[in-house]
N, C-alpha and C. Protein backbone atom coordinates (compact mmCIF):
# COMPACT_ATOMS: atom_id res chain seq x y z
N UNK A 1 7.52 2.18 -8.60
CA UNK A 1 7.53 1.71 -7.22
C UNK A 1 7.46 0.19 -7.23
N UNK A 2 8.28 -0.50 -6.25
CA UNK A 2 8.50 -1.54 -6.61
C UNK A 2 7.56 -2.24 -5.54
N UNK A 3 6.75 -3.46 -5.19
CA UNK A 3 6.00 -3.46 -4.09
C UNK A 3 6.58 -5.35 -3.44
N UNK A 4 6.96 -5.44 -2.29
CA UNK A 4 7.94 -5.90 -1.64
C UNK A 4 6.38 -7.77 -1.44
N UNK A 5 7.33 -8.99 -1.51
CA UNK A 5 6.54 -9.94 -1.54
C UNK A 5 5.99 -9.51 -0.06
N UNK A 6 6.42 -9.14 0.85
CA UNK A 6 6.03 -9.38 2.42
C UNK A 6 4.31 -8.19 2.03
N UNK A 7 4.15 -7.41 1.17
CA UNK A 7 3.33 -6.44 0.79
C UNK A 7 2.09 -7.42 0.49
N UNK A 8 2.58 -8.10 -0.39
CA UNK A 8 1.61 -9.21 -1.35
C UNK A 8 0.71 -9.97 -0.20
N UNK A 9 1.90 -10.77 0.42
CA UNK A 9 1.22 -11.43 1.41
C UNK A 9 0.51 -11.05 2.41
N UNK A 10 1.32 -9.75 2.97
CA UNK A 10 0.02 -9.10 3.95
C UNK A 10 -1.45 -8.69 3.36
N UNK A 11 -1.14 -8.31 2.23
CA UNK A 11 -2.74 -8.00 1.02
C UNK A 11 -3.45 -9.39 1.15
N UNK A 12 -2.97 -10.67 0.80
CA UNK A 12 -3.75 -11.95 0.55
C UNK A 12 -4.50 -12.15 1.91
N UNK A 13 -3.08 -11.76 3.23
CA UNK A 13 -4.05 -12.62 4.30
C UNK A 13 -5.03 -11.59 5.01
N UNK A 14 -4.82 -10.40 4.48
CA UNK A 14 -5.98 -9.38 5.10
C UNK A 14 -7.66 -10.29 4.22
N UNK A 15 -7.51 -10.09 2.72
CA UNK A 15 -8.12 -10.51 2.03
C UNK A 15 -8.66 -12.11 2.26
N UNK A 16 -7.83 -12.69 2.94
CA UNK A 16 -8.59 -14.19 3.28
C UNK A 16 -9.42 -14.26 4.64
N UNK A 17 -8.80 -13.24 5.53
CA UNK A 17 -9.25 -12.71 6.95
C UNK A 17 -10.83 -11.80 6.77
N UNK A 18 -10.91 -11.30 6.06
CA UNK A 18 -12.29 -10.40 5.40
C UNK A 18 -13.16 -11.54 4.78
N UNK A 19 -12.63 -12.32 3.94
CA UNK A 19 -13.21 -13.77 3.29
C UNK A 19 -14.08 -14.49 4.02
N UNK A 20 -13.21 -14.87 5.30
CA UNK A 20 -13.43 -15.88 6.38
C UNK A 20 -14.93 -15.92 6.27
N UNK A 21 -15.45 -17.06 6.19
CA UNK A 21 -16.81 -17.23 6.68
C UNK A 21 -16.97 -17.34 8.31
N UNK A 22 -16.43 -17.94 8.92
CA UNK A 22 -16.21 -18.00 10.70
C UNK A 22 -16.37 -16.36 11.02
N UNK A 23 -15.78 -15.27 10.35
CA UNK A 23 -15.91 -13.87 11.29
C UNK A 23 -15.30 -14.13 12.11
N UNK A 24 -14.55 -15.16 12.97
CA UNK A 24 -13.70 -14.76 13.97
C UNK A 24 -12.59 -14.76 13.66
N UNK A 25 -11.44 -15.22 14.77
CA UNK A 25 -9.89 -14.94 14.23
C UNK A 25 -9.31 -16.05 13.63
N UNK A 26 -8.55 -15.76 13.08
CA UNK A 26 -7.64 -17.13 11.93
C UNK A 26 -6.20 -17.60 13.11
N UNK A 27 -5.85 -18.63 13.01
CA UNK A 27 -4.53 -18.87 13.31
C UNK A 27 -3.76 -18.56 12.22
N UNK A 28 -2.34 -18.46 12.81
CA UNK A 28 -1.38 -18.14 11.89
C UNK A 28 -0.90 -19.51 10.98
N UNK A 29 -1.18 -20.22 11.44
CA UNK A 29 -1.00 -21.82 10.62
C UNK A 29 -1.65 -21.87 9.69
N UNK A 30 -3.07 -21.80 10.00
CA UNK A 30 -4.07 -21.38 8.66
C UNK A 30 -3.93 -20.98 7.62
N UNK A 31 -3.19 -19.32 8.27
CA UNK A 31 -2.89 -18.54 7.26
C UNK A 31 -1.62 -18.73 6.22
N UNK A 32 -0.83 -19.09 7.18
CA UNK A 32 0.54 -19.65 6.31
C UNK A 32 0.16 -20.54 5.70
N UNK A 33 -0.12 -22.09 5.76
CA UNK A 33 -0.63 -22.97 4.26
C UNK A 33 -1.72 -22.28 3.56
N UNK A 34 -2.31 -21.60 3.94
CA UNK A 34 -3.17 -20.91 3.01
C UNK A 34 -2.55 -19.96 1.82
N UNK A 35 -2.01 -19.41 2.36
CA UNK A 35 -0.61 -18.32 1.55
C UNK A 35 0.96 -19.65 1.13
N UNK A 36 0.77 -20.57 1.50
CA UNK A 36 2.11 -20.96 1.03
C UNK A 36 3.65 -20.21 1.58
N UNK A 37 3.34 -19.78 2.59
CA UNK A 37 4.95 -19.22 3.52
C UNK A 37 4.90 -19.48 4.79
N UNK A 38 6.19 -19.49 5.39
CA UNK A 38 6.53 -19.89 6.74
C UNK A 38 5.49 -19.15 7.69
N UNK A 39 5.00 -20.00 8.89
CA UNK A 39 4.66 -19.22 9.98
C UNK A 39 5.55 -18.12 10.76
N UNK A 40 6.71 -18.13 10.67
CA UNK A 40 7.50 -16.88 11.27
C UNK A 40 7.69 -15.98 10.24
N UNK A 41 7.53 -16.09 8.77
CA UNK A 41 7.90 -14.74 8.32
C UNK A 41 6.41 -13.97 7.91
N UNK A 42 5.41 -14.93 8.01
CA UNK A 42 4.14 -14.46 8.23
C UNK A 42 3.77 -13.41 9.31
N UNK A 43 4.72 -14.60 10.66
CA UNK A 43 4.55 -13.79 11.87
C UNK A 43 4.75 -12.49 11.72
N UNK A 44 6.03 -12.35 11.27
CA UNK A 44 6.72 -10.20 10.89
C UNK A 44 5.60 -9.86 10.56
N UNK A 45 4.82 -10.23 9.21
CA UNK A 45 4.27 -9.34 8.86
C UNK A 45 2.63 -8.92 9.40
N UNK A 46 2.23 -9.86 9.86
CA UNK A 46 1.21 -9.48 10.88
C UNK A 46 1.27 -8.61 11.83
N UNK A 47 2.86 -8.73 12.63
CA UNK A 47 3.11 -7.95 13.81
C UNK A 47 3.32 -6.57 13.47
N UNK A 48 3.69 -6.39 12.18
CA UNK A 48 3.53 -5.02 11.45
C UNK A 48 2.33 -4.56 11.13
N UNK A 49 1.20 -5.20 10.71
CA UNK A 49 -0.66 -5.04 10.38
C UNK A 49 -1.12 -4.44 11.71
N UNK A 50 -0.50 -5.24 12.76
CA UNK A 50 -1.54 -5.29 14.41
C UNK A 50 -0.50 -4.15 14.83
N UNK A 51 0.61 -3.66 14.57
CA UNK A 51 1.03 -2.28 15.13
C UNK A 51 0.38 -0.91 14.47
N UNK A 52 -0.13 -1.17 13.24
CA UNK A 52 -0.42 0.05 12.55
C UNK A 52 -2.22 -0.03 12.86
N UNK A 53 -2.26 -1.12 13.79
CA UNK A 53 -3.88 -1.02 13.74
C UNK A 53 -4.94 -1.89 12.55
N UNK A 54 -4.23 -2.66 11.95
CA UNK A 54 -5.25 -2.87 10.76
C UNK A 54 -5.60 -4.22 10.99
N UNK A 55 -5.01 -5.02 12.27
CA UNK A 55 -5.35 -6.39 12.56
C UNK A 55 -5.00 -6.41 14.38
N UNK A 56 -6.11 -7.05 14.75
CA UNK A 56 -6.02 -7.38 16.53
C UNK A 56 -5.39 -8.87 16.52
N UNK A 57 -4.96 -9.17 17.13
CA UNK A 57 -4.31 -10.19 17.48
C UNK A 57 -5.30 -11.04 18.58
N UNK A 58 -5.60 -12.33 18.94
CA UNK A 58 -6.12 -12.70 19.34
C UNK A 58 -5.11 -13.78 20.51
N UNK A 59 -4.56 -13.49 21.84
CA UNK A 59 -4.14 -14.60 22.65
C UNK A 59 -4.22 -15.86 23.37
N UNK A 60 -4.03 -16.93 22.65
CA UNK A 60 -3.97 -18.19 23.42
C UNK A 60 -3.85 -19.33 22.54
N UNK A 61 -4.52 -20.59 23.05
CA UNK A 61 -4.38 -21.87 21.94
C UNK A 61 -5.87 -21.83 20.86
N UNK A 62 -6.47 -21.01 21.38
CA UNK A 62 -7.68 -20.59 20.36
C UNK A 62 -7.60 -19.74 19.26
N UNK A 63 -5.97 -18.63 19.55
CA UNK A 63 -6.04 -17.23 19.12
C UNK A 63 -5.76 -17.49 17.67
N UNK A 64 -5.21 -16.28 17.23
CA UNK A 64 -4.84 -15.97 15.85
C UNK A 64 -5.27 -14.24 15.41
N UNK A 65 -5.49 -14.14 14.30
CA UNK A 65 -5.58 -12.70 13.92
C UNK A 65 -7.37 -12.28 13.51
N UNK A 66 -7.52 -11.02 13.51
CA UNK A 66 -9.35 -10.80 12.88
C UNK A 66 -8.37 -9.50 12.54
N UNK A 67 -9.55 -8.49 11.57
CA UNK A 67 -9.39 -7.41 10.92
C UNK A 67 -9.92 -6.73 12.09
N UNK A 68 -9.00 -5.58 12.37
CA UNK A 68 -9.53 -4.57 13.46
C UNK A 68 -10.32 -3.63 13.18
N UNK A 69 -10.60 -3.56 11.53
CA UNK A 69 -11.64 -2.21 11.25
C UNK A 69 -12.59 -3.10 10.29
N UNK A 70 -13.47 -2.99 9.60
CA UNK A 70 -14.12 -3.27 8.36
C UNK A 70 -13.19 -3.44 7.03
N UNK A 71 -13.75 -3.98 6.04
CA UNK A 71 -12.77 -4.33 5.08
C UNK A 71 -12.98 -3.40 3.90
N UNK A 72 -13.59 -2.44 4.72
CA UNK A 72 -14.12 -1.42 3.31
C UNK A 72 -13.17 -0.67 4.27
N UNK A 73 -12.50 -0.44 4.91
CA UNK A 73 -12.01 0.93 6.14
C UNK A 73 -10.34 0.58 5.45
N UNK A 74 -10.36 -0.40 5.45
CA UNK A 74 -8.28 -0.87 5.28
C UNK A 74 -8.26 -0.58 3.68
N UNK A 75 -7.32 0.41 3.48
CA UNK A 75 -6.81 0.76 1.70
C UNK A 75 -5.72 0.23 1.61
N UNK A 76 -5.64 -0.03 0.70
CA UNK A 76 -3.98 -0.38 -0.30
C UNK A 76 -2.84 0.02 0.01
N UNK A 77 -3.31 1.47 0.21
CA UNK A 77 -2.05 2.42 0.68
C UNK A 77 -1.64 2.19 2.14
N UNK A 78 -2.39 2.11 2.58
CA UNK A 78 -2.01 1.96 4.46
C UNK A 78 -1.61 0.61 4.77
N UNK A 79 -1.60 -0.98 4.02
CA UNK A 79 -1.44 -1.55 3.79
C UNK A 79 0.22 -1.58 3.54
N UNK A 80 0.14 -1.05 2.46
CA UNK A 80 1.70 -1.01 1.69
C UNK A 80 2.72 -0.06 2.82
N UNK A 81 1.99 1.18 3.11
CA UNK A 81 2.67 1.84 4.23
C UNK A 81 3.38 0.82 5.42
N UNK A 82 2.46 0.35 6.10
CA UNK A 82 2.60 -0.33 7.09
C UNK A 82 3.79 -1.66 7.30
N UNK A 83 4.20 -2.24 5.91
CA UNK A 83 4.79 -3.06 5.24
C UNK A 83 5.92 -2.03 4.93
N UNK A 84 5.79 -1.37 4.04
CA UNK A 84 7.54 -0.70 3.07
C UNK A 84 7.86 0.63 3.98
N UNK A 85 6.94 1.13 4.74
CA UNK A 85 7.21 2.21 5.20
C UNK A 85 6.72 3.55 4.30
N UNK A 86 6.84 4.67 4.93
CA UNK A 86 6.25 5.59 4.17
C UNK A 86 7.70 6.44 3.47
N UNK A 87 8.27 5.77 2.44
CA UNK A 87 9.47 6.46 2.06
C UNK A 87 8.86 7.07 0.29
N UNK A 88 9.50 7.66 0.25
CA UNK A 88 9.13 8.66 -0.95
C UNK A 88 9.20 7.84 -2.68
N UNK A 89 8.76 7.79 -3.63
CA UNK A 89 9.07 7.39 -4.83
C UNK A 89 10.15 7.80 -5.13
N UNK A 90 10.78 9.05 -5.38
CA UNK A 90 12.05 9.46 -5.93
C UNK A 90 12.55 10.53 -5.42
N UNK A 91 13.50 10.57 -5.32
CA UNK A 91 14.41 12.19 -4.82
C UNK A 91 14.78 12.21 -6.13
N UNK A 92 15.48 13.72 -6.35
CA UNK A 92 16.03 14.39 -7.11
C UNK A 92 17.66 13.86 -6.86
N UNK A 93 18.13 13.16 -7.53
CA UNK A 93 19.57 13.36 -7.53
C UNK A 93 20.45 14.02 -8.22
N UNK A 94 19.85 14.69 -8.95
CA UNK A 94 20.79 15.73 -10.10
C UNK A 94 20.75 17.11 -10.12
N UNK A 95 20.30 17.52 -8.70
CA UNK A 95 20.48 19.07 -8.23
C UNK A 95 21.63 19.77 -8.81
N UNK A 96 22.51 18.91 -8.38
CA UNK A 96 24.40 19.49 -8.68
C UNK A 96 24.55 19.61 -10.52
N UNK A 97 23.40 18.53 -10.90
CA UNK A 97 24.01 18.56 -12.94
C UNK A 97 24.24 19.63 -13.46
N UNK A 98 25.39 20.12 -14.15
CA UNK A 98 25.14 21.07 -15.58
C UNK A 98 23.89 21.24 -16.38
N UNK A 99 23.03 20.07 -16.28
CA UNK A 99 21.63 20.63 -16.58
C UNK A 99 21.07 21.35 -15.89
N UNK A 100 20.91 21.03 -14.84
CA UNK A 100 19.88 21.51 -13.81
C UNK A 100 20.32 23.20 -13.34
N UNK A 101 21.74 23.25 -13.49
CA UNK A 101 22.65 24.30 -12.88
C UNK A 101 21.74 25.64 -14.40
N UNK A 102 21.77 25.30 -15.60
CA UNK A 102 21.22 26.06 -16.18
C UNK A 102 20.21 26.05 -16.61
N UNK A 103 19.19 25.15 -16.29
CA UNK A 103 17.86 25.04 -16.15
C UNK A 103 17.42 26.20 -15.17
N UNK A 104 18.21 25.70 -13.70
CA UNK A 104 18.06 26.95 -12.68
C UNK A 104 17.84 28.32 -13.03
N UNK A 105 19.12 28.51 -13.88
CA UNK A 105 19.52 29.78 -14.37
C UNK A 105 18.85 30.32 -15.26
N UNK A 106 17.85 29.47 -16.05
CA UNK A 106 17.03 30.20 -17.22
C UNK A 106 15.86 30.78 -15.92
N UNK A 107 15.26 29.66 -15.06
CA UNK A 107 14.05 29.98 -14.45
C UNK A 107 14.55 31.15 -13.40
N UNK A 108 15.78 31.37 -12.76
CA UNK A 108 16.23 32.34 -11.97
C UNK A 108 15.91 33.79 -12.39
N UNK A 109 16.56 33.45 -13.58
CA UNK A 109 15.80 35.08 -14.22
C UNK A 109 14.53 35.04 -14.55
N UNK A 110 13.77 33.88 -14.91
CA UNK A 110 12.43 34.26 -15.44
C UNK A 110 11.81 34.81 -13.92
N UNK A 111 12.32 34.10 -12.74
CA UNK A 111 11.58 34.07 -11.34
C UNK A 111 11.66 35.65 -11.18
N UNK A 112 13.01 36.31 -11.46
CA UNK A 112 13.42 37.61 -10.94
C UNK A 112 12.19 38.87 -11.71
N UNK A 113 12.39 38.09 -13.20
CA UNK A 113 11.17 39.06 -13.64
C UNK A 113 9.84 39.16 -13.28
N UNK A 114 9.39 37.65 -12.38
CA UNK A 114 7.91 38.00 -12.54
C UNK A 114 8.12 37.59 -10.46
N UNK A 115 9.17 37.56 -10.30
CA UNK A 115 9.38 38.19 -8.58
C UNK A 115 8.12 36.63 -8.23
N UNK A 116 9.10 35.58 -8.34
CA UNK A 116 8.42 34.64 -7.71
C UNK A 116 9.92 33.17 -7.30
N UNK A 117 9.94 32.71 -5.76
CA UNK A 117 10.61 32.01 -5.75
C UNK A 117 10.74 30.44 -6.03
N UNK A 118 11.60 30.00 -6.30
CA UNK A 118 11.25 28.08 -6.39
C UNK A 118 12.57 27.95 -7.11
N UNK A 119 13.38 26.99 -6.53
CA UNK A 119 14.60 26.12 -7.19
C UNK A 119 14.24 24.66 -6.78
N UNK A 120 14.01 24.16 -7.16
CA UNK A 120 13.12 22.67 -7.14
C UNK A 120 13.66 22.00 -9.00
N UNK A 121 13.54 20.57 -8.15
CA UNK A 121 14.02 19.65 -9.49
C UNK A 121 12.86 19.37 -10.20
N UNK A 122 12.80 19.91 -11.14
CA UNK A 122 11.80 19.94 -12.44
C UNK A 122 11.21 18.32 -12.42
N UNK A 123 12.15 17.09 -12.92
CA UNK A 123 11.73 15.99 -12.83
C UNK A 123 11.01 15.62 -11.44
N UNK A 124 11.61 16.20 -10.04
CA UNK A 124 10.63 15.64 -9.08
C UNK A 124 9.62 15.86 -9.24
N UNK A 125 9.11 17.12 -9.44
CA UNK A 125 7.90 17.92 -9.98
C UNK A 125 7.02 16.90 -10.35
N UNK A 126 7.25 16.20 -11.82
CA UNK A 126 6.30 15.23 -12.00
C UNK A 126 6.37 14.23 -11.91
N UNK A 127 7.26 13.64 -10.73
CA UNK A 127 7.39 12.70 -10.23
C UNK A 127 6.64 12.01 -9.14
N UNK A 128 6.62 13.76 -8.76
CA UNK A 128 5.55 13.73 -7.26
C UNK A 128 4.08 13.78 -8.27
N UNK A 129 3.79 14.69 -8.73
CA UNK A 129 2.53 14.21 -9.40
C UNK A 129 2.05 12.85 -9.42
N UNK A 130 3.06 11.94 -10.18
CA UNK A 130 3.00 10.74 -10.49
C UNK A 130 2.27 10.08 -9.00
N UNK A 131 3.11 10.24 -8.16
CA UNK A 131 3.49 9.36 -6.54
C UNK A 131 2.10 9.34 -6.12
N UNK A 132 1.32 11.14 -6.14
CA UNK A 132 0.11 11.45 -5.38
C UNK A 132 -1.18 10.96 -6.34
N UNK A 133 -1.07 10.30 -7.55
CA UNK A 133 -2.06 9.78 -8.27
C UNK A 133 -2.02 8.49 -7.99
N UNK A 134 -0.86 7.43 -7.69
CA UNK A 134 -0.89 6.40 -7.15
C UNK A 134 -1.23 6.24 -5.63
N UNK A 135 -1.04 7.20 -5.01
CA UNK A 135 -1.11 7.49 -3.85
C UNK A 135 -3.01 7.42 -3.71
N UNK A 136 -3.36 8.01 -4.34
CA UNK A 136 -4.81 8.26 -4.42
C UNK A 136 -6.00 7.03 -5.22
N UNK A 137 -5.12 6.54 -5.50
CA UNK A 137 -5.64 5.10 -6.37
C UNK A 137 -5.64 4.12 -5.32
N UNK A 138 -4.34 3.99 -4.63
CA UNK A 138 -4.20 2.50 -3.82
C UNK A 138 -5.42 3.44 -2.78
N UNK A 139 -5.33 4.62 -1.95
CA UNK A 139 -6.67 5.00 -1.17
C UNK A 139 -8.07 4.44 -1.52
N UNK A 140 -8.53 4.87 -2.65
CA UNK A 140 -9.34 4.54 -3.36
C UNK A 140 -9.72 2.91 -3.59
N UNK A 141 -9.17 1.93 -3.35
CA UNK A 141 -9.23 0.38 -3.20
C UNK A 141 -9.10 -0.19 -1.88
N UNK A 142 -9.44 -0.98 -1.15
CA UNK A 142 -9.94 -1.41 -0.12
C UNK A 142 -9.69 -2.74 -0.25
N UNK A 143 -9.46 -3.62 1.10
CA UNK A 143 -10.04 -5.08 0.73
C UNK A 143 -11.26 -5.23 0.35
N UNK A 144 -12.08 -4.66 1.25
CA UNK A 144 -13.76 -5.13 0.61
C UNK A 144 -13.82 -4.75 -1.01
N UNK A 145 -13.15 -3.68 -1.35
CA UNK A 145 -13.26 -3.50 -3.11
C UNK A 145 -13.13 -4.66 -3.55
N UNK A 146 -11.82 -5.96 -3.21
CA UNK A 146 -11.50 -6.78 -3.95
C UNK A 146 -12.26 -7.70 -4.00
N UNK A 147 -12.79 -8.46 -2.25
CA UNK A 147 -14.23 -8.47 -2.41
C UNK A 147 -15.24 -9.25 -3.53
N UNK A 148 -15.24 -7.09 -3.51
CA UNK A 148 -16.87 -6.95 -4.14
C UNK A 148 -16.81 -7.37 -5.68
N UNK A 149 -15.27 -7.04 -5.53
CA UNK A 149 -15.33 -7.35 -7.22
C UNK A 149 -14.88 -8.67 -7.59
N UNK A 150 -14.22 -9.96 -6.47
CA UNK A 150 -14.53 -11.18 -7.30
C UNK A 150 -16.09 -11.53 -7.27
N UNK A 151 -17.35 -11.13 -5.99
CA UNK A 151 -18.20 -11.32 -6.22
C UNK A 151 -18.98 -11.05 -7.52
N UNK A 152 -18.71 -9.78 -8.20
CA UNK A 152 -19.31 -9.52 -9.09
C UNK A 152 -18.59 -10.53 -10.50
N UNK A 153 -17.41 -10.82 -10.48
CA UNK A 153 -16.81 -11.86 -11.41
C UNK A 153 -17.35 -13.05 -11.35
N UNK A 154 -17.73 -13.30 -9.97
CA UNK A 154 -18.05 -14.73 -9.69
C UNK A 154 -20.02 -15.05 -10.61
N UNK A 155 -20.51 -13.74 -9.74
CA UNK A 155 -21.80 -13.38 -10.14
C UNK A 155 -22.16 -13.35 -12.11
N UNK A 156 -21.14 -12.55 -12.41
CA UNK A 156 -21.27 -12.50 -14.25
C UNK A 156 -21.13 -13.91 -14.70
N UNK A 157 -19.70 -14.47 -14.04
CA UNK A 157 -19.32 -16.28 -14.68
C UNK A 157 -20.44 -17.07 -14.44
N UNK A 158 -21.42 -16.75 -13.09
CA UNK A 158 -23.08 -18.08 -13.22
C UNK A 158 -23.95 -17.21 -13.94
N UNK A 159 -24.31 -15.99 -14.60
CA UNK A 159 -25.13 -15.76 -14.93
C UNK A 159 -25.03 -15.89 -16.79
N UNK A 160 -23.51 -16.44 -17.02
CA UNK A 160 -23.56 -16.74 -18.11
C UNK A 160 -23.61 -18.41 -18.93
N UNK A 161 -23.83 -18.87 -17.67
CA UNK A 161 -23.56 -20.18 -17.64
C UNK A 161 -25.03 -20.68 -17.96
């Protein structure tokens, strides 16, 4: 899975927005020299965060963006969703192959003997495996994870000093 720069950047400025010592909202100016990219293609991708819910928008010459939930609540995955969309890791494109055609055909009869159905592409099989372990990893990470864990980097680097 390939993960799209507009992905990256929405990750940094959630992550600088959770950072914030102020707790209130950031301008988008902020955020763009802070991240190093334009204020309008920043703009997209915020307006994609604050549709899926994961950032409020704030209106006027004061405004800018805050995190709409906690930074332990926003995962990786809903993140990346919200950004690439929820499209699948891989389809099967080789339904039609001479492999697959007698791959079918070995499991057709094994199915007939033990009277169970499924014609499914073997490789999606553990493809999807694959998808729902990454799937369950980016869940499993949070902004506040990232966080907690330069704190604890930051915390080991003075306590060795």
């Amino acid at each position: 899975m390939q993960f799209s720069k507009s992905t990256d950047y929405a990750l940094h400025a959630l992550i600088h927005l959770a950072y914030s010592e102020r707790r209130n909202n950031i301008g988008i100016k902020e955020l763009s020299a802070m991240l190093g990219v334009s204020e309008s293609y920043l703009s997209k991708i915020m307006s994609k965060l604050r549709q899926d819910g994961i950032v409020r928008a704030a209106p006027g010459v004061n405004g800018g963006y805050e995190l709409a939930r906690p930074a332990g609540e926003i995962t990786f995955l809903e993140v990346i969703q919200a950004i690439q969309g929820r499209q699948r890791m891989f389809e099967c494109s080789n339904l039609d192959s001479q492999q697959h055609r007698l791959l079918t055909e070995e499991k057709d009869a094994e199915r007939i003997r033990n009277s169970q159905g499924n014609n499914e592409c073997m490789v999606k099989k553990v493809m999807n495996g694959a998808e729902q372990h990454l799937h369950q990893y980016l869940r499993d990470h949070t902004i506040q994870s990232v966080l907690d864990a330069v704190a604890r980097n930051s915390n080991d680097a003075t306590s060795k000093e």
